[in-house]
Protein backbone atom coordinates (compact mmCIF):
# COMPACT_ATOMS: atom_id res chain seq x y z
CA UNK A 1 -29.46 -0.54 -14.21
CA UNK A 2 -30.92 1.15 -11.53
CA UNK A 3 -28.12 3.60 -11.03
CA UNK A 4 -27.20 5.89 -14.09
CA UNK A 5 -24.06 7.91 -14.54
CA UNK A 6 -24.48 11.05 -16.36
CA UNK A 7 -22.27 12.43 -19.11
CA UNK A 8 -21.46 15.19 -16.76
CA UNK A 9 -20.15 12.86 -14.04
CA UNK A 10 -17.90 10.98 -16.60
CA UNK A 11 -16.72 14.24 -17.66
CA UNK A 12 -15.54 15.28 -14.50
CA UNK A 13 -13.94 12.05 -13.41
CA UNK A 14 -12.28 11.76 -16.74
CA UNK A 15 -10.68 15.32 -15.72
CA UNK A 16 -10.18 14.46 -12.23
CA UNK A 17 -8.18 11.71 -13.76
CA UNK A 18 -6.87 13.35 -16.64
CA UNK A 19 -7.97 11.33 -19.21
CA UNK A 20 -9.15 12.10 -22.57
CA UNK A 21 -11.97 9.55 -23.27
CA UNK A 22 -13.51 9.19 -26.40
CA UNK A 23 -17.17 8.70 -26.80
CA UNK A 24 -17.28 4.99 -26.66
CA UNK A 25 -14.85 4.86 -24.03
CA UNK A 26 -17.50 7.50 -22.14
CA UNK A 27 -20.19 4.97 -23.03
CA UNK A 28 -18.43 2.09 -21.71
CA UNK A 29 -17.25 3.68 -18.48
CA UNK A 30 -20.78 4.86 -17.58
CA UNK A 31 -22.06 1.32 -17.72
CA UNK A 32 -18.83 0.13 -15.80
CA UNK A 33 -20.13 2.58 -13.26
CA UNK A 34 -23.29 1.65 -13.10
CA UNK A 35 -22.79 -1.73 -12.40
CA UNK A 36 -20.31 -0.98 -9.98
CA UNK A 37 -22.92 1.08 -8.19
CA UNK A 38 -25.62 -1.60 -8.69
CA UNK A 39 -23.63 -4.29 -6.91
CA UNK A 40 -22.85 -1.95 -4.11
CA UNK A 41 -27.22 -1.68 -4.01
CA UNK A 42 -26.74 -5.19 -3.95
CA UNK A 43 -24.15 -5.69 -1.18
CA UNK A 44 -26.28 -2.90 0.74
CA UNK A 45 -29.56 -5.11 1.03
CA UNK A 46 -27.44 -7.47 3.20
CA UNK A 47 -28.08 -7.75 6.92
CA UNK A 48 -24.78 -7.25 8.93
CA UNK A 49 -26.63 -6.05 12.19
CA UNK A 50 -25.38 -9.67 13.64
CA UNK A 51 -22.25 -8.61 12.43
CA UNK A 52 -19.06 -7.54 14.45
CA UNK A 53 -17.25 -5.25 13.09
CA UNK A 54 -13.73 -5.84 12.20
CA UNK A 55 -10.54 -3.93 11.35
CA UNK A 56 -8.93 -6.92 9.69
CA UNK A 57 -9.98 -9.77 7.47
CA UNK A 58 -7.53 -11.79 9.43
CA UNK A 59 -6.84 -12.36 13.29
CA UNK A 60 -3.34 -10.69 13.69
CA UNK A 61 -0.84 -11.60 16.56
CA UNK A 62 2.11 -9.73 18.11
CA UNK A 63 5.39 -11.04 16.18
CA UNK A 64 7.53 -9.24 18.28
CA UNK A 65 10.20 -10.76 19.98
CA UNK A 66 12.64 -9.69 22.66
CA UNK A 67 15.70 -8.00 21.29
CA UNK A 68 18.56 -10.70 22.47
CA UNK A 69 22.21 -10.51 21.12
CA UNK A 70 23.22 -14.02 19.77
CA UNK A 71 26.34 -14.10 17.95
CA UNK A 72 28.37 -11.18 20.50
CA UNK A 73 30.23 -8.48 19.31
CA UNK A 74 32.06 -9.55 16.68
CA UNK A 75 34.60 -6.89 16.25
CA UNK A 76 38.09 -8.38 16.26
CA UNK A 77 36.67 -10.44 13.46
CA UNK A 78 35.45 -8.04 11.40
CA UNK A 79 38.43 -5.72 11.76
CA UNK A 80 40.91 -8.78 10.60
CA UNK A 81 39.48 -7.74 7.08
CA UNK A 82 40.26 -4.20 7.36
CA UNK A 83 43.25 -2.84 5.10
CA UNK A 84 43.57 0.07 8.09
CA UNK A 85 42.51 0.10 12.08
CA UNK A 86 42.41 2.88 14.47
CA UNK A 87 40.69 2.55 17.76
CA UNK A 88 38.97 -0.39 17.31
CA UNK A 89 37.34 1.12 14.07
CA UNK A 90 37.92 1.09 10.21
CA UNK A 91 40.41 3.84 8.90
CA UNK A 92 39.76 5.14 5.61
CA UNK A 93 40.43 8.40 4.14
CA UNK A 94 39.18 12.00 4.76
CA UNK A 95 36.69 12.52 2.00
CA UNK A 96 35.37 15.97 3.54
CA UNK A 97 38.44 19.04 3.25
């Protein structure tokens, strides 16, 4: 392991993520660390100078579309179900004094 994680460091992210760890679980989050940190070594010593940057693993495309009405207004219909009308409108009552 060519990266090591002092105590101190697992102290402070233990408190950074409030956790109370107890020695073993210290023990086996430095050496999750440190491999985590060796494999980043690892995935440094590629060459990505060929490499275009990117801002997504996938091509995206525009799924907008233009904003068309397609069924009309609708309003006689959906006033047929209303117990009470008043101006074209629902008519319920005041909830506000």
């Amino acid at each position: 392991m060519a990266n090591r994680i002092s105590d101190e460091t697992i102290e402070y992210v233990g408190i950074l993520a409030k956790l109370e760890l107890s020695g073993e679980e210290k023990e086996a989050a430095k050496e999750d660390m440190g491999r985590m940190l060796d494999y980043i070594d690892k995935l440094n010593e590629l060459d990505t100078s060929n490499i275009e940057p990117m801002s997504h693993g996938f091509e995206l495309h525009n799924v907008f579309r233009e904003d068309v009405v397609t069924n009309g207004d609708g309003q006689e219909t959906t006033l047929e179900n209303a117990p009470k009308q008043k101006d074209g409108a629902f008519k319920v009552p005041r909830t506000v004094e």
